[in-house]
PDB file of N, CA and C in Angstrom:
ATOM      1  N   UNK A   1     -13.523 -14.472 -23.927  1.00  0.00           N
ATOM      2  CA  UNK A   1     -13.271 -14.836 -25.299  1.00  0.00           C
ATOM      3  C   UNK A   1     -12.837 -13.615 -26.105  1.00  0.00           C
ATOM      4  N   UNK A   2     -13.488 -12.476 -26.020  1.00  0.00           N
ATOM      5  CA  UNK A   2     -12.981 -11.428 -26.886  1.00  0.00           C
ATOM      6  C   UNK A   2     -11.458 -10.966 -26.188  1.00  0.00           C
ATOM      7  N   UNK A   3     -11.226 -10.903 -25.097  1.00  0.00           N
ATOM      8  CA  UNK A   3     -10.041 -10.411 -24.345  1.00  0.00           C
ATOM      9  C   UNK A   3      -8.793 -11.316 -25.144  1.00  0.00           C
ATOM     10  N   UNK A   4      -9.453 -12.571 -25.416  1.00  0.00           N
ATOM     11  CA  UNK A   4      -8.430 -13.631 -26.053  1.00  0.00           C
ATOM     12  C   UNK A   4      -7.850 -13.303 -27.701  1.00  0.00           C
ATOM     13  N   UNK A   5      -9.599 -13.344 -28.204  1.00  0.00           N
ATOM     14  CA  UNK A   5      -9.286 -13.334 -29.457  1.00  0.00           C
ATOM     15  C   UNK A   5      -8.598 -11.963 -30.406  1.00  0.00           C
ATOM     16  N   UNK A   6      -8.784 -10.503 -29.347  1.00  0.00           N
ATOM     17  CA  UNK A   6      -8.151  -9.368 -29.443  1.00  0.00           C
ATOM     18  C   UNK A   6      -6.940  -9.255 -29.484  1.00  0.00           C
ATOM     19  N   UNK A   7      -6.016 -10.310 -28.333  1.00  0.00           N
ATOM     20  CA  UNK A   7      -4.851 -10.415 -28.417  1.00  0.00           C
ATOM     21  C   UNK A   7      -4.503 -10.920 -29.353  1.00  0.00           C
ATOM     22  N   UNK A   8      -4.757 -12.015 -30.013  1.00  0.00           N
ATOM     23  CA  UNK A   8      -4.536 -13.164 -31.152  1.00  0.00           C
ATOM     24  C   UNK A   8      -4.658 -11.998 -32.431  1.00  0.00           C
ATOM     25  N   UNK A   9      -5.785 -11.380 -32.496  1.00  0.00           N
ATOM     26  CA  UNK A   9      -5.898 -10.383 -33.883  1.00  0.00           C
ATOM     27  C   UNK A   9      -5.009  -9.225 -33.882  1.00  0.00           C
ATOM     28  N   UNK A  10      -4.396  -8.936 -32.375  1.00  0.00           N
ATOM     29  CA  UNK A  10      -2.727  -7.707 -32.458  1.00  0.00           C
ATOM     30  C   UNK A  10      -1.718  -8.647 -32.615  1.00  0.00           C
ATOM     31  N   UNK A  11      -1.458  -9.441 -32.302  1.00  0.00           N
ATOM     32  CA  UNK A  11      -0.321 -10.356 -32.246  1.00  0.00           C
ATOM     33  C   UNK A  11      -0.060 -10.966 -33.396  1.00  0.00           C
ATOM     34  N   UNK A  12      -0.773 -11.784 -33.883  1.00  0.00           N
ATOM     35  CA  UNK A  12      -0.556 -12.725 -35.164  1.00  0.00           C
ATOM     36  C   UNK A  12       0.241 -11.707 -36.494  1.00  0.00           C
ATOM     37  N   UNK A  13      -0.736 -10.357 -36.271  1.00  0.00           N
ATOM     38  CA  UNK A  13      -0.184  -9.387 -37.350  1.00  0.00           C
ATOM     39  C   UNK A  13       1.026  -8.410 -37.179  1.00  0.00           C
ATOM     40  N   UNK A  14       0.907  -8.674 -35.931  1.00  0.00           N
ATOM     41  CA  UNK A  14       2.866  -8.100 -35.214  1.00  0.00           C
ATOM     42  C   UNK A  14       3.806  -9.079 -35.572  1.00  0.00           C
ATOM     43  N   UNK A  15       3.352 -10.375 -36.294  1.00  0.00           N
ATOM     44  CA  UNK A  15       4.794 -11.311 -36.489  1.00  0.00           C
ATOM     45  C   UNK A  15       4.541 -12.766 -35.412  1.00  0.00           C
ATOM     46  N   UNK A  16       3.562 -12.343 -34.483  1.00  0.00           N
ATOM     47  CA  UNK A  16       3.590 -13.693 -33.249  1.00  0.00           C
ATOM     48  C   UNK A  16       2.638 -14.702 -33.856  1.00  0.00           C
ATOM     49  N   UNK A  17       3.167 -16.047 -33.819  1.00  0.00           N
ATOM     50  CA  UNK A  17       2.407 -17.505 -34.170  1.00  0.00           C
ATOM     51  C   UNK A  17       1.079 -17.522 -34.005  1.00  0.00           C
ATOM     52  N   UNK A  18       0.404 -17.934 -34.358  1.00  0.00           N
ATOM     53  CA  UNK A  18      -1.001 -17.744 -33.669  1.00  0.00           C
ATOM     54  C   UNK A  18      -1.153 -18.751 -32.378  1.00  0.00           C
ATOM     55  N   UNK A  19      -1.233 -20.010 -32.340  1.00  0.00           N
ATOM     56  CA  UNK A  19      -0.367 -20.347 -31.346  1.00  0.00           C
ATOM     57  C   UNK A  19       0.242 -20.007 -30.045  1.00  0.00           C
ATOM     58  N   UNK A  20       1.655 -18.964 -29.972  1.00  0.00           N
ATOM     59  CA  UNK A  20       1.747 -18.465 -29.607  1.00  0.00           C
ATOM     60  C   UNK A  20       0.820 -17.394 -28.619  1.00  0.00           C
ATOM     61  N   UNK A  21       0.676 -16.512 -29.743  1.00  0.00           N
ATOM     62  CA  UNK A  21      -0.592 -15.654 -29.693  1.00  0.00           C
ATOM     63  C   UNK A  21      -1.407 -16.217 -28.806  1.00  0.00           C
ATOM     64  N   UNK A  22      -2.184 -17.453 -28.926  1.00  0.00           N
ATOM     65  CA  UNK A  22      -3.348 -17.710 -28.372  1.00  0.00           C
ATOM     66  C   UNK A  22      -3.265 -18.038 -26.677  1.00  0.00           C
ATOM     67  N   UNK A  23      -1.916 -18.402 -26.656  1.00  0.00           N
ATOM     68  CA  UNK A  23      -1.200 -18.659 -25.555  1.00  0.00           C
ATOM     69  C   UNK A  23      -1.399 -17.569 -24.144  1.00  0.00           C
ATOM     70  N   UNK A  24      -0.854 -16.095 -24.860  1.00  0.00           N
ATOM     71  CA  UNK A  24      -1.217 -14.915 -24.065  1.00  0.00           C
ATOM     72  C   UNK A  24      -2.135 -14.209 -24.278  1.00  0.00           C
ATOM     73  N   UNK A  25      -2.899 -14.718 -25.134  1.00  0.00           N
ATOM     74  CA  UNK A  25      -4.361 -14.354 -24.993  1.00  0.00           C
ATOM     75  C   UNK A  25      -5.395 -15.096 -23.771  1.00  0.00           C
ATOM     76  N   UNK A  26      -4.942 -16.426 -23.660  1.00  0.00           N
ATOM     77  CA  UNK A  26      -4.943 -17.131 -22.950  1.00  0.00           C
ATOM     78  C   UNK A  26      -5.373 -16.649 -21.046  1.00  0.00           C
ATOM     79  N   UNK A  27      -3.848 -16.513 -21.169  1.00  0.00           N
ATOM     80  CA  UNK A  27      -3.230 -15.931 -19.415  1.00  0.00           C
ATOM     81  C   UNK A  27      -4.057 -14.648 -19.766  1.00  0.00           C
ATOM     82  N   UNK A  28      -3.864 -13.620 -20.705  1.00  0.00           N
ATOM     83  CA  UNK A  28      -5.030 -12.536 -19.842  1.00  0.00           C
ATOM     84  C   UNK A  28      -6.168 -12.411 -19.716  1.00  0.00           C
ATOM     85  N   UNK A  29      -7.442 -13.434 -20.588  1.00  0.00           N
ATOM     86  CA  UNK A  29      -8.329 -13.603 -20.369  1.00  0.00           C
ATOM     87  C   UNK A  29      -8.487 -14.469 -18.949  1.00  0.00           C
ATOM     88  N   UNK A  30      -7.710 -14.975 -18.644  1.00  0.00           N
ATOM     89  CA  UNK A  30      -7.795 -15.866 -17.499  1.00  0.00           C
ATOM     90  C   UNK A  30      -7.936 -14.892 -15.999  1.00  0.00           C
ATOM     91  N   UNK A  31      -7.213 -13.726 -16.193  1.00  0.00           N
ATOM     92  CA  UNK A  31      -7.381 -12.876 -15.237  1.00  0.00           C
ATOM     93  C   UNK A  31      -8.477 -12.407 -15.142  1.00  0.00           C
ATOM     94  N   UNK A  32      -9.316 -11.997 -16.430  1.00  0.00           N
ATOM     95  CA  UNK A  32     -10.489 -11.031 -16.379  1.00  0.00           C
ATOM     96  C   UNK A  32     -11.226 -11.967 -16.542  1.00  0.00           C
ATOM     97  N   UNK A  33     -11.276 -13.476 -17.022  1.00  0.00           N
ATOM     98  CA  UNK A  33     -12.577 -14.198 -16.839  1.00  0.00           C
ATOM     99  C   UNK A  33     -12.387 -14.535 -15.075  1.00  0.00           C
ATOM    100  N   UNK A  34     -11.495 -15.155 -14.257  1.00  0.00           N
ATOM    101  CA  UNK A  34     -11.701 -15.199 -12.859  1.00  0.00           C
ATOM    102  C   UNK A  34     -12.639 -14.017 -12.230  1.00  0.00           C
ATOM    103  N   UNK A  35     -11.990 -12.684 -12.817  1.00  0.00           N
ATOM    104  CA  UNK A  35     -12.671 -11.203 -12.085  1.00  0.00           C
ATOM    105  C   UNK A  35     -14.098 -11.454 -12.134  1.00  0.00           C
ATOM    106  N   UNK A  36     -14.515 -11.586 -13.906  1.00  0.00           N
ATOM    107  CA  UNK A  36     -15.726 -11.221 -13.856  1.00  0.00           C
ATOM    108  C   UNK A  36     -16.439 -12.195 -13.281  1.00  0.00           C
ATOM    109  N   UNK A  37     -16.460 -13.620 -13.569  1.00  0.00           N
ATOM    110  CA  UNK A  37     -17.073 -14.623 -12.974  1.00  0.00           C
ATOM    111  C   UNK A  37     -17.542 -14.174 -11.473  1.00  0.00           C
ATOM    112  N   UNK A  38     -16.280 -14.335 -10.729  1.00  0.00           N
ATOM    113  CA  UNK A  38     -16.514 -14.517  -9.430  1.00  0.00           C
ATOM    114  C   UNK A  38     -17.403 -13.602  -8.994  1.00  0.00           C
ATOM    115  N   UNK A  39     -17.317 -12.214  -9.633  1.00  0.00           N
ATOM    116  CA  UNK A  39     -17.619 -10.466  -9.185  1.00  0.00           C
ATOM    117  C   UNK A  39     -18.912 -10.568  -9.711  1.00  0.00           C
ATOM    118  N   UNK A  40     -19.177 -10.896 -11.082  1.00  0.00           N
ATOM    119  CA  UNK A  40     -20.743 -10.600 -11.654  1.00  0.00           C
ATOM    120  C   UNK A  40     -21.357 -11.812 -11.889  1.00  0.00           C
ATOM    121  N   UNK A  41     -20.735 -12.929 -12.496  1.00  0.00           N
ATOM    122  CA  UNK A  41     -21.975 -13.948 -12.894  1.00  0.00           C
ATOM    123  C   UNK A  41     -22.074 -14.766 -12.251  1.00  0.00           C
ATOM    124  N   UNK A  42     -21.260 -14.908 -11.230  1.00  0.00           N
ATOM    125  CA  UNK A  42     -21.579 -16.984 -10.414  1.00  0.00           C
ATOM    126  C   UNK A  42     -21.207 -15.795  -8.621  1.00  0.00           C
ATOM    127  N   UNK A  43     -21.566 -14.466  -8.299  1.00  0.00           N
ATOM    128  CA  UNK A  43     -21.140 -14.119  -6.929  1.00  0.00           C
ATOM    129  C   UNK A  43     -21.978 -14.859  -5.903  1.00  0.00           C
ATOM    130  N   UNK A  44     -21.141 -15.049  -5.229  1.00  0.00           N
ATOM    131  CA  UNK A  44     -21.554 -15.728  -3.726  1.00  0.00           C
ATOM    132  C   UNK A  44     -20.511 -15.331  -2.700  1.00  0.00           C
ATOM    133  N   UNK A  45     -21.513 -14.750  -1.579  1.00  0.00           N
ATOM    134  CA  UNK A  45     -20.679 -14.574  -0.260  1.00  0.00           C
ATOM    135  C   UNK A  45     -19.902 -15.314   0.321  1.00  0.00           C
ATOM    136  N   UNK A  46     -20.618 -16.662   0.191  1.00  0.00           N
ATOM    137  CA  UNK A  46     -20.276 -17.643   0.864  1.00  0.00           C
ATOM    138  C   UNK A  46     -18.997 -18.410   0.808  1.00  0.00           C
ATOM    139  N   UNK A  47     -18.372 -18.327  -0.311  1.00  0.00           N
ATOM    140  CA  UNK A  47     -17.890 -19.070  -1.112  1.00  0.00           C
ATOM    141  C   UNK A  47     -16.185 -18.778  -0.919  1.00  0.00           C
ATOM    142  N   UNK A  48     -15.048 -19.681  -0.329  1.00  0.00           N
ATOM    143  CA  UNK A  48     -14.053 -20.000  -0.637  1.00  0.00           C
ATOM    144  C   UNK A  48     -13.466 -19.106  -1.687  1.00  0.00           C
ATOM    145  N   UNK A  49     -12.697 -18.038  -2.099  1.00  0.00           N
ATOM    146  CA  UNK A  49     -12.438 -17.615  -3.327  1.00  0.00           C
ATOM    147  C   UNK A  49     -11.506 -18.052  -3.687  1.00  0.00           C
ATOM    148  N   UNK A  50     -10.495 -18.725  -2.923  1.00  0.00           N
ATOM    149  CA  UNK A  50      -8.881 -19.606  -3.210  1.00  0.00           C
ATOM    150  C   UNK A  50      -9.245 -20.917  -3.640  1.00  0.00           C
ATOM    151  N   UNK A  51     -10.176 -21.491  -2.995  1.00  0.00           N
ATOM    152  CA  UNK A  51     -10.709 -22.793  -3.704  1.00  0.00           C
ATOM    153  C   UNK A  51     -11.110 -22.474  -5.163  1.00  0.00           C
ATOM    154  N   UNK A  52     -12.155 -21.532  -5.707  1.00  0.00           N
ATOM    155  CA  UNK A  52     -12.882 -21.142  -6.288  1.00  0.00           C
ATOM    156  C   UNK A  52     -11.626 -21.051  -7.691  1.00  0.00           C
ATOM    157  N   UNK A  53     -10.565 -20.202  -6.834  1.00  0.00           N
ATOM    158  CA  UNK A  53      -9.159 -19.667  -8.189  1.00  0.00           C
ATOM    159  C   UNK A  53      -8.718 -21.160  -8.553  1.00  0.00           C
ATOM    160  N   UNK A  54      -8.734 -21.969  -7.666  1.00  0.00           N
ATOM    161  CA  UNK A  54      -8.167 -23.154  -8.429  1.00  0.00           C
ATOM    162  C   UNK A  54      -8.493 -24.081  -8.719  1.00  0.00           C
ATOM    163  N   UNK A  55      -9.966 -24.107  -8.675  1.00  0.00           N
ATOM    164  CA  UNK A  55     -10.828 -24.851  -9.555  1.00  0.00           C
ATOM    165  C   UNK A  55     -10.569 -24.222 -10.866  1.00  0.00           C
ATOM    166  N   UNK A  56     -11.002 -23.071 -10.751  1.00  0.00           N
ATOM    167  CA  UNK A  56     -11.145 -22.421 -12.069  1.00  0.00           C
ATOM    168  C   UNK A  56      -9.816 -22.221 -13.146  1.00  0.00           C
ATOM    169  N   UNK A  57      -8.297 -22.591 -12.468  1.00  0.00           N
ATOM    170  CA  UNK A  57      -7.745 -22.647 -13.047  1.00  0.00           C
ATOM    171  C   UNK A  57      -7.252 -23.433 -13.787  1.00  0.00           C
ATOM    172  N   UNK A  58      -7.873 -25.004 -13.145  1.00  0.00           N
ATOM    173  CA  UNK A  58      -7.624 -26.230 -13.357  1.00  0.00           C
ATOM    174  C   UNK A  58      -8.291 -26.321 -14.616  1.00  0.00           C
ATOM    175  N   UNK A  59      -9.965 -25.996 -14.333  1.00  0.00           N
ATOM    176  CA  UNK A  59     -11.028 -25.904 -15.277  1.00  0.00           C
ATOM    177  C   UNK A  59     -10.426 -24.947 -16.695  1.00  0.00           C
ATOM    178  N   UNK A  60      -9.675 -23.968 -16.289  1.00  0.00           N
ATOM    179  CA  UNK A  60      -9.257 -23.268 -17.820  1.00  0.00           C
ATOM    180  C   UNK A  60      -7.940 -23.944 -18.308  1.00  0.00           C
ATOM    181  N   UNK A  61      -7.116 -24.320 -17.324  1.00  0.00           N
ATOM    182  CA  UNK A  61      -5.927 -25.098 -18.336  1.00  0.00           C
ATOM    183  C   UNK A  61      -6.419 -26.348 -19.257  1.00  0.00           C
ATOM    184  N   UNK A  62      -7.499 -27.149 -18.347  1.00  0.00           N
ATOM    185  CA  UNK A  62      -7.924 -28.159 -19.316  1.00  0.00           C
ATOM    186  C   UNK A  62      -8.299 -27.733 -20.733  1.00  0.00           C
ATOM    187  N   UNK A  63      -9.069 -26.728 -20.989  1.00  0.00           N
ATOM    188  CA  UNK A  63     -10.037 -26.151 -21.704  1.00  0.00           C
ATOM    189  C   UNK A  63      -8.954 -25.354 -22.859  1.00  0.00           C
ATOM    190  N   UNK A  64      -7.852 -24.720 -22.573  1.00  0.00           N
ATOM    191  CA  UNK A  64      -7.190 -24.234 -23.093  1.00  0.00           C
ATOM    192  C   UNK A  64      -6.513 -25.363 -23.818  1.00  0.00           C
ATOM    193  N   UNK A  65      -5.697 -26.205 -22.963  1.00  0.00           N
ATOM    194  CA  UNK A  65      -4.987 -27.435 -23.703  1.00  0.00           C
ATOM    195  C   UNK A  65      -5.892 -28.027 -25.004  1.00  0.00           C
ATOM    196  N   UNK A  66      -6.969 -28.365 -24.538  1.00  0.00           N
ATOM    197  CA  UNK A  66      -8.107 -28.631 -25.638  1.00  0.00           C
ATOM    198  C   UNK A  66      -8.026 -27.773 -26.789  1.00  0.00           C
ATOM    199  N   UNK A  67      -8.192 -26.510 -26.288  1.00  0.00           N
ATOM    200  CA  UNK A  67      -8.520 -25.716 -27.393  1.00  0.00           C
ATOM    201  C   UNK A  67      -7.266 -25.521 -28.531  1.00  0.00           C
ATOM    202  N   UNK A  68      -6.248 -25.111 -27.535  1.00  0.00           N
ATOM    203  CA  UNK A  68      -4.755 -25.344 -28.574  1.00  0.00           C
ATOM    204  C   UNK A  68      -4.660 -26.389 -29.405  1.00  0.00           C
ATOM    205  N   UNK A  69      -5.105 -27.883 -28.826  1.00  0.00           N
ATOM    206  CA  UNK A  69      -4.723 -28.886 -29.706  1.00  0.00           C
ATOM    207  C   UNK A  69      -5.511 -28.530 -31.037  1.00  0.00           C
ATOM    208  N   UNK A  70      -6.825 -28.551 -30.382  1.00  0.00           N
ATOM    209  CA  UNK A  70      -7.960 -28.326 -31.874  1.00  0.00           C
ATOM    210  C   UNK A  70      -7.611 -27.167 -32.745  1.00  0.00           C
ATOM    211  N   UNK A  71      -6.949 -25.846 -31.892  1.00  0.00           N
ATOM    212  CA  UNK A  71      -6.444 -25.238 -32.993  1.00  0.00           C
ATOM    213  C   UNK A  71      -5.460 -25.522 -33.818  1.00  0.00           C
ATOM    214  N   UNK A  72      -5.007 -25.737 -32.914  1.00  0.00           N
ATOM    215  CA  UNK A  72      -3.097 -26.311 -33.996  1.00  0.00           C
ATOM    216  C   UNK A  72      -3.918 -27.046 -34.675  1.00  0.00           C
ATOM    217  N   UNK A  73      -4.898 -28.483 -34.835  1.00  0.00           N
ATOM    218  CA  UNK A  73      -5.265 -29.043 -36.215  1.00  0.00           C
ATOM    219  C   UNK A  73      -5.808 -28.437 -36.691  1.00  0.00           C
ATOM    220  N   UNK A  74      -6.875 -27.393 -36.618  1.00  0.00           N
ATOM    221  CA  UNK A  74      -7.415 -26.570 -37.694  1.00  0.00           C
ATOM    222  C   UNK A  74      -6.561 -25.604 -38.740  1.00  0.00           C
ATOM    223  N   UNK A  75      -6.100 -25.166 -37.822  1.00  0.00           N
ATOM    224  CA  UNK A  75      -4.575 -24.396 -38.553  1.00  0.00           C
ATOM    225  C   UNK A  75      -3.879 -25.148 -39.279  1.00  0.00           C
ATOM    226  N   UNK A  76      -3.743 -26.287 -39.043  1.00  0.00           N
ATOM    227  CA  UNK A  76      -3.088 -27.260 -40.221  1.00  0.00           C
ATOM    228  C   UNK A  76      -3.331 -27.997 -41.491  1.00  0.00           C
ATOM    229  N   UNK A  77      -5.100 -27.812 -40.808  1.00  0.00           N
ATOM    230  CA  UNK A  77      -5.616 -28.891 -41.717  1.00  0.00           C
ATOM    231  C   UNK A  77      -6.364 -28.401 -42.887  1.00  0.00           C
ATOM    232  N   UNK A  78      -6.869 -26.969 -42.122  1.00  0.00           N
ATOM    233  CA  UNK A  78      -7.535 -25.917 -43.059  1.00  0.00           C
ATOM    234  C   UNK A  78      -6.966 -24.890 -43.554  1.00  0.00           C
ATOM    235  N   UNK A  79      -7.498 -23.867 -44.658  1.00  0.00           N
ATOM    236  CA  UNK A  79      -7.558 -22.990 -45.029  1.00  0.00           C
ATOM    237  C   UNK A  79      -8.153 -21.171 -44.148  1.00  0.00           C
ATOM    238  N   UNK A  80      -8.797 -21.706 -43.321  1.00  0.00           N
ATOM    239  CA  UNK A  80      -9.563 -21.088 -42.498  1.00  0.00           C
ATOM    240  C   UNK A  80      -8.598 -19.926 -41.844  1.00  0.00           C
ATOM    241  N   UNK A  81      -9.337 -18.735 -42.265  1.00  0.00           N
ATOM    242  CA  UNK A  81      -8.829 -17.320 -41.622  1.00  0.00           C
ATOM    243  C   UNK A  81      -8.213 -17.757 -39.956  1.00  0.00           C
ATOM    244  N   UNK A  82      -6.522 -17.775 -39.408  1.00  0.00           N
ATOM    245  CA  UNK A  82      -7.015 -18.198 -37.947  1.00  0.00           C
ATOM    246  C   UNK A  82      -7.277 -16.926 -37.033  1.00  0.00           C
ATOM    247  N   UNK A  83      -8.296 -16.236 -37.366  1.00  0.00           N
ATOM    248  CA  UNK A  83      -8.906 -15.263 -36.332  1.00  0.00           C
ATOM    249  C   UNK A  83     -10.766 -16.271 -36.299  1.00  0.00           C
ATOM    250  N   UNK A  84     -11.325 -16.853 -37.413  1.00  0.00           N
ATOM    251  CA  UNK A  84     -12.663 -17.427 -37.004  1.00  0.00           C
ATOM    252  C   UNK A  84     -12.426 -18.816 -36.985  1.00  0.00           C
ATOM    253  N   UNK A  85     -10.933 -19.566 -37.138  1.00  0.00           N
ATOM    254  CA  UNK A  85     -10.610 -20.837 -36.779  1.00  0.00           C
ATOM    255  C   UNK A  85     -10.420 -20.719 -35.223  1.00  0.00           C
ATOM    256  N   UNK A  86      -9.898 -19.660 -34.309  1.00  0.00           N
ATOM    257  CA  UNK A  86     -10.328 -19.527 -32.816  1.00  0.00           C
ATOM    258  C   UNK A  86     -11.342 -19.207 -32.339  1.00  0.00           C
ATOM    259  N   UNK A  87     -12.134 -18.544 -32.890  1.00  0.00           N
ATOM    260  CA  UNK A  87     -13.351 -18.106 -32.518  1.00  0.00           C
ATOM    261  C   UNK A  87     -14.499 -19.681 -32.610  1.00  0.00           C
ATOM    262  N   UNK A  88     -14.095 -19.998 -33.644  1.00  0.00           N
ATOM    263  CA  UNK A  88     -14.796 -21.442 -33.311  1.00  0.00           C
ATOM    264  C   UNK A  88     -14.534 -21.834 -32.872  1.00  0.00           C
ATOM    265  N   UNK A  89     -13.394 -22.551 -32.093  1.00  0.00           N
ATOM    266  CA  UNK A  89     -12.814 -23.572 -31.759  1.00  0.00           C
ATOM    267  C   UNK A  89     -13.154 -22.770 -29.997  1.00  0.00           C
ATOM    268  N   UNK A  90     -13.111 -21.706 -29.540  1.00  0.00           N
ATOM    269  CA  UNK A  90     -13.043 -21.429 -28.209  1.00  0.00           C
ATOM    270  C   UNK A  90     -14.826 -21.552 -27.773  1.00  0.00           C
ATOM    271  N   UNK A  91     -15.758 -20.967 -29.480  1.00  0.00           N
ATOM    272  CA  UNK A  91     -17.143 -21.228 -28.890  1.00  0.00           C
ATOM    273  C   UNK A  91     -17.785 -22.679 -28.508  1.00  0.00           C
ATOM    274  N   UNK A  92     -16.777 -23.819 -29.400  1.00  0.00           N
ATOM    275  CA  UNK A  92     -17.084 -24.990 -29.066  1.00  0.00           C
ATOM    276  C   UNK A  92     -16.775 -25.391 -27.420  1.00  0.00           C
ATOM    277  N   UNK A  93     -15.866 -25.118 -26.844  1.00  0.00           N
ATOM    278  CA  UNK A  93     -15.562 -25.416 -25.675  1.00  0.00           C
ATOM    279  C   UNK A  93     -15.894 -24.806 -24.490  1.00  0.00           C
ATOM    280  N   UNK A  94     -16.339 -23.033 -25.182  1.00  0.00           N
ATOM    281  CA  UNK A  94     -16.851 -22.075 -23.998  1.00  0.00           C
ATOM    282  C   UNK A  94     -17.995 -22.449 -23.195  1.00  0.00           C
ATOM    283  N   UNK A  95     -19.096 -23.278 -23.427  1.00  0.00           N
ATOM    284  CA  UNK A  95     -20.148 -23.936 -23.338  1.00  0.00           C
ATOM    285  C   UNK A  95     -19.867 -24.855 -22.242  1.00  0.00           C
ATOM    286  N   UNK A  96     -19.127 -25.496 -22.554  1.00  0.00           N
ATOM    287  CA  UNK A  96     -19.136 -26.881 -21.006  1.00  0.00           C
ATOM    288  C   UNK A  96     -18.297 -26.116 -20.123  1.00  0.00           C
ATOM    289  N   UNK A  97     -17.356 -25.344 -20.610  1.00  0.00           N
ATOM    290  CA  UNK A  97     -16.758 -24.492 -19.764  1.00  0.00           C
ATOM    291  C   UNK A  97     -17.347 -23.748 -18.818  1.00  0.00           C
ATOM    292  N   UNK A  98     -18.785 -23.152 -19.017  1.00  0.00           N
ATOM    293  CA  UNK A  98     -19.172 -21.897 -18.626  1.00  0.00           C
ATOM    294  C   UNK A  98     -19.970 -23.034 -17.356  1.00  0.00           C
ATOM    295  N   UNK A  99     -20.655 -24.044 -17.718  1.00  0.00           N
ATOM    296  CA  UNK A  99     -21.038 -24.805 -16.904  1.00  0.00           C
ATOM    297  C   UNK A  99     -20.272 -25.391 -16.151  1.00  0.00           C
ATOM    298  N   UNK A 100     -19.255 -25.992 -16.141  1.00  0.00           N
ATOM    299  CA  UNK A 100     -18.290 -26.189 -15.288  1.00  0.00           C
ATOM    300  C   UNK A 100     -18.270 -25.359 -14.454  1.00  0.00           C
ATOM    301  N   UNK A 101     -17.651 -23.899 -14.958  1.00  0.00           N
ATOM    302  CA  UNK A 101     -17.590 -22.965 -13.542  1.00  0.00           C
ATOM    303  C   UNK A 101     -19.133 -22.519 -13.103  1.00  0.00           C
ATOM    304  N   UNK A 102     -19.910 -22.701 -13.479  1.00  0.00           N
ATOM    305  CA  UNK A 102     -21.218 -22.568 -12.471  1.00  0.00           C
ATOM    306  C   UNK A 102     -21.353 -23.416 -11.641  1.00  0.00           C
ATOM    307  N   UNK A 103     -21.071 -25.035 -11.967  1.00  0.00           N
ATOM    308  CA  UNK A 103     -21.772 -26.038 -11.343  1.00  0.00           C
ATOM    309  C   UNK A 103     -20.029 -26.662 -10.284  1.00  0.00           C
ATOM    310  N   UNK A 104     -19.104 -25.969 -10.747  1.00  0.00           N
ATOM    311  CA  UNK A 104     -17.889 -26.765  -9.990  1.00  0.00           C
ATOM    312  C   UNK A 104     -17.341 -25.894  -9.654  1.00  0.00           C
ATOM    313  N   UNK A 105     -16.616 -24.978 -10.181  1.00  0.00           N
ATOM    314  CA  UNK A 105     -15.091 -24.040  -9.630  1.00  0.00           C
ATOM    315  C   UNK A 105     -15.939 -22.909  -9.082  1.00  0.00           C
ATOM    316  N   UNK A 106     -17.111 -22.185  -9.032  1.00  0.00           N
ATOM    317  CA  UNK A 106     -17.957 -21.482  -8.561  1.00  0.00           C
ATOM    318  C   UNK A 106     -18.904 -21.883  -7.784  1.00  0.00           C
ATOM    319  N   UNK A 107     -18.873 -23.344  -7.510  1.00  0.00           N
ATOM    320  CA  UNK A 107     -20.465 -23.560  -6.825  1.00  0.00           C
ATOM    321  C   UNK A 107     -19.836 -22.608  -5.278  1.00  0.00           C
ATOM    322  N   UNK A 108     -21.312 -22.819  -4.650  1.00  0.00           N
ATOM    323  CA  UNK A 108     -21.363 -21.875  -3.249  1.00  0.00           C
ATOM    324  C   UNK A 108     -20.377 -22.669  -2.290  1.00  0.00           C
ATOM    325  N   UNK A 109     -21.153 -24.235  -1.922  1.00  0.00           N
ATOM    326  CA  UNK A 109     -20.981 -25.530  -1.092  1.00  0.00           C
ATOM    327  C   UNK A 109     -19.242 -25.822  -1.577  1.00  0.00           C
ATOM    328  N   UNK A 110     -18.228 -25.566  -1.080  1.00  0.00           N
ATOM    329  CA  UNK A 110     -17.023 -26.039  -1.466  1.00  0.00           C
ATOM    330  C   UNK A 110     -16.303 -27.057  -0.691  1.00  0.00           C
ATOM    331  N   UNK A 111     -17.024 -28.261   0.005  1.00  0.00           N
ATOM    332  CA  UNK A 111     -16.526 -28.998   0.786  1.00  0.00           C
ATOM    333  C   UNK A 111     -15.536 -29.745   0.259  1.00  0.00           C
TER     334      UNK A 111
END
């Protein structure tokens, strides 16, 4: 989330959409959330890591699509700074997310 919302807070003020912005904030958190996940919070020996990448990628495009839509309406609908209109909108979703990849795109058992 911060890898995301860092990009979004250089970008938006360089001239890029937020939108946009959130887009390649997006793809590089996606690199360093796969790293850290797999490496520090859900590691298992056992475990498929190619299965694991595309669960987890499946699991973040959903999550992202979500999150864009809800941003684009917040951004539209509100007044709201959009640096804590993403920050909400990514903490609402980070949550089933984080469980998802514990209980699905990380489990050990990948049959």
């Amino acid at each position: 989330m911060a890898v995301n919302l860092a990009v979004v807070a250089i970008a938006v003020p360089a001239g890029a959409a937020p939108l946009f912005a959130n887009f390649f904030g997006f793809v590089l958190s996606f690199a360093w959330c796969f790293f850290g996940h797999a490496r520090w919070t859900f590691p298992a020996a056992d475990r498929d890591a190619r299965i694991a990448l595309w669960r987890f990628a499946a699991l973040s495009l959903l999550s992202f699509g979500l999150t864009q839509a809800v941003y684009a309406g917040v951004l539209a609908s509100t007044r709201v700074d959009y640096r804590l209109s993403l920050f909400l909108v990514i903490q609402t979703v980070a949550i089933a997310k984080l469980l998802a990849s514990k209980y699905w795109a990380f489990a050990r058992s990948q049959a």
